[in-house]
C-alpha atoms as a PDB file:
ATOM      1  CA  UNK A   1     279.631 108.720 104.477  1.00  0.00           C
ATOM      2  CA  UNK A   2     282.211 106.421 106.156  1.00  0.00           C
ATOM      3  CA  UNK A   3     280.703 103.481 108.289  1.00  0.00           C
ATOM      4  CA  UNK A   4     280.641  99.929 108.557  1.00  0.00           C
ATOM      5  CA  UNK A   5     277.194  99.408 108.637  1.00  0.00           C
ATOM      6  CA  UNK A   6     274.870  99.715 105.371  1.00  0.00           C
ATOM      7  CA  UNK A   7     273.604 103.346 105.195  1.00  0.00           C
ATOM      8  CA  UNK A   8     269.716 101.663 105.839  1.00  0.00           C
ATOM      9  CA  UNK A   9     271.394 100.593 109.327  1.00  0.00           C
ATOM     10  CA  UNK A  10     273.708 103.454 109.643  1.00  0.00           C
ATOM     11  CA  UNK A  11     270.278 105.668 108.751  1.00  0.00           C
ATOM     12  CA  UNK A  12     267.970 103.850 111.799  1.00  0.00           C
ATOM     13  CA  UNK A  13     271.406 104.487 114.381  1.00  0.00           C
ATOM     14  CA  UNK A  14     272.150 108.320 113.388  1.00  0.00           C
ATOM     15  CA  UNK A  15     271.074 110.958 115.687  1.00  0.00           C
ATOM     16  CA  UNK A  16     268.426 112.499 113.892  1.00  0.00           C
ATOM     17  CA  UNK A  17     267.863 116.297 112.812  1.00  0.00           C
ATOM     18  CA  UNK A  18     264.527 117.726 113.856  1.00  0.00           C
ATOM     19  CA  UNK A  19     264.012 118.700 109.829  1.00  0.00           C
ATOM     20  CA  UNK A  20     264.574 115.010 109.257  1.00  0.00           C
ATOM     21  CA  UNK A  21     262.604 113.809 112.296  1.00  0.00           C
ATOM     22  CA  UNK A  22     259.743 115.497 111.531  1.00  0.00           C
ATOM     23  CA  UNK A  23     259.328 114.246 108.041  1.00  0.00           C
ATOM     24  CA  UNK A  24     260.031 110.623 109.663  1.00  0.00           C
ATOM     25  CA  UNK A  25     256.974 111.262 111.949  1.00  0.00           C
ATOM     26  CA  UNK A  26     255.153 111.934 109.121  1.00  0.00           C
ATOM     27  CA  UNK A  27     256.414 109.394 106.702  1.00  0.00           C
ATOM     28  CA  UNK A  28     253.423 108.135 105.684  1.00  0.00           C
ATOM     29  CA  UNK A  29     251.759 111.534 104.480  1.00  0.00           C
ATOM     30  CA  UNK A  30     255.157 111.873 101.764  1.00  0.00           C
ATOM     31  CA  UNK A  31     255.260 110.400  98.112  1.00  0.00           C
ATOM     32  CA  UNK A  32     258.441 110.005  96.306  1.00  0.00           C
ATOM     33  CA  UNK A  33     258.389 113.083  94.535  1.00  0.00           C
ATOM     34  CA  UNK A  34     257.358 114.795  98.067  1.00  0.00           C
ATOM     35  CA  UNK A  35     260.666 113.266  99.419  1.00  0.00           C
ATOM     36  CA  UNK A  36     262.341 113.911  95.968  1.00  0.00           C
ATOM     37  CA  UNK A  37     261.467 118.329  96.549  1.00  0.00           C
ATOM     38  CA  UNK A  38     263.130 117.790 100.261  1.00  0.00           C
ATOM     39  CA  UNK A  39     266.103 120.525 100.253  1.00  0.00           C
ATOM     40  CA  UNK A  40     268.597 121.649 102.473  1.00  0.00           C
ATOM     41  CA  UNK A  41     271.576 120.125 104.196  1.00  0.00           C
ATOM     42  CA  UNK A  42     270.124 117.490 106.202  1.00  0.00           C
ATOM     43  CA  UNK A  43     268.497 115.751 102.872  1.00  0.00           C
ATOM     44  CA  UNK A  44     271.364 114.371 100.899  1.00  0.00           C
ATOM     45  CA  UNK A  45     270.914 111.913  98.024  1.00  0.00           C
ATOM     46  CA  UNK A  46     271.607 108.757 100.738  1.00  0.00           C
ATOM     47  CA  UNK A  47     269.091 109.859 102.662  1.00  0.00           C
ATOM     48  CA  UNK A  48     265.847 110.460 100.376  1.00  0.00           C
ATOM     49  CA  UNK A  49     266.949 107.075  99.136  1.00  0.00           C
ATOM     50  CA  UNK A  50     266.283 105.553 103.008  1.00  0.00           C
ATOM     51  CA  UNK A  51     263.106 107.570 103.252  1.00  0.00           C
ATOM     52  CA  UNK A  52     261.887 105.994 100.156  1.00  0.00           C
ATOM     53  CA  UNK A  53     262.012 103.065 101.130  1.00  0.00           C
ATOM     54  CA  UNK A  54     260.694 104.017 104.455  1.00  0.00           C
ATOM     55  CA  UNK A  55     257.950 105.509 102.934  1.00  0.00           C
ATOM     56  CA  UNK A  56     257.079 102.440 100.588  1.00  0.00           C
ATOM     57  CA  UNK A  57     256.943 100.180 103.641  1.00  0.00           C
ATOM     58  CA  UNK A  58     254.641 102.306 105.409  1.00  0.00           C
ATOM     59  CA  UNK A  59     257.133 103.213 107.823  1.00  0.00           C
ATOM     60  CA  UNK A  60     258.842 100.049 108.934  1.00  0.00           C
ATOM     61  CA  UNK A  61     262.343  99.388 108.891  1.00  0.00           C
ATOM     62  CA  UNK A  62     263.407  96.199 107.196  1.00  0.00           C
ATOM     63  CA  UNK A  63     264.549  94.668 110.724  1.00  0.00           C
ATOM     64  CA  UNK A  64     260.590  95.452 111.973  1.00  0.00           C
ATOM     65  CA  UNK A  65     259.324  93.631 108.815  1.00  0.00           C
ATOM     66  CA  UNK A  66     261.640  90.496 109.687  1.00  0.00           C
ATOM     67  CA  UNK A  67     260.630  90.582 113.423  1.00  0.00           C
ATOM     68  CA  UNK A  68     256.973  90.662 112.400  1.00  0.00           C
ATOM     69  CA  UNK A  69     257.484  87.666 110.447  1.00  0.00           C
ATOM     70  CA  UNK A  70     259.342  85.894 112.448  1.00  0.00           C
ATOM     71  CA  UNK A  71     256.853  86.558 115.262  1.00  0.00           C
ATOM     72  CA  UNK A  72     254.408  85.272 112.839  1.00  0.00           C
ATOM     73  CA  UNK A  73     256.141  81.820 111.889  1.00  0.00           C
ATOM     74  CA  UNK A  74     256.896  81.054 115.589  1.00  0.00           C
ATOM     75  CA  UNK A  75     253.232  81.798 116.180  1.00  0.00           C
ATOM     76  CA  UNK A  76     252.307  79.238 113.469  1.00  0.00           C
ATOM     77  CA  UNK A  77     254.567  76.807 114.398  1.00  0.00           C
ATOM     78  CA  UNK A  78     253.033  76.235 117.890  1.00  0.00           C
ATOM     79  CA  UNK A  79     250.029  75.637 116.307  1.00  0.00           C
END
């Protein structure tokens, strides 16, 4: 894969295969060795990696994490 972004940006960007979009939907409902036993062409290596970590943050992307907080510290800052 050839990009300039990091493959968890390049990953949230990509036009996404119904195969993978479906397991995305569902992220929640896989473990790692669930997204480990994914096969077929639209599940390299670079990609289980991403839904990993997907999966272990419940199905946030990092940028959604750092908005949250950063919602939360302006929040606590007008306090």
């Amino acid at each position: 894969m050839r990009s300039y972004m990091s493959t968890g940006k390049f990953f949230q960007k990509m036009k996404k295969k119904p195969e993978l979009q479906a397991v995305l939907d569902s992220i929640v409902e896989y473990s790692e060795e669930d997204i480990d036993n994914l096969t077929g062409t639209h599940f390299p290596q670079w990609i289980k990696d991403e839904l990993k970590e997907l999966c272990k943050r419940g199905g946030t992307t990092a940028d959604n994490e750092a908005e949250r907080i950063a919602e939360l510290m302006i929040k606590a800052s007008q306090k």
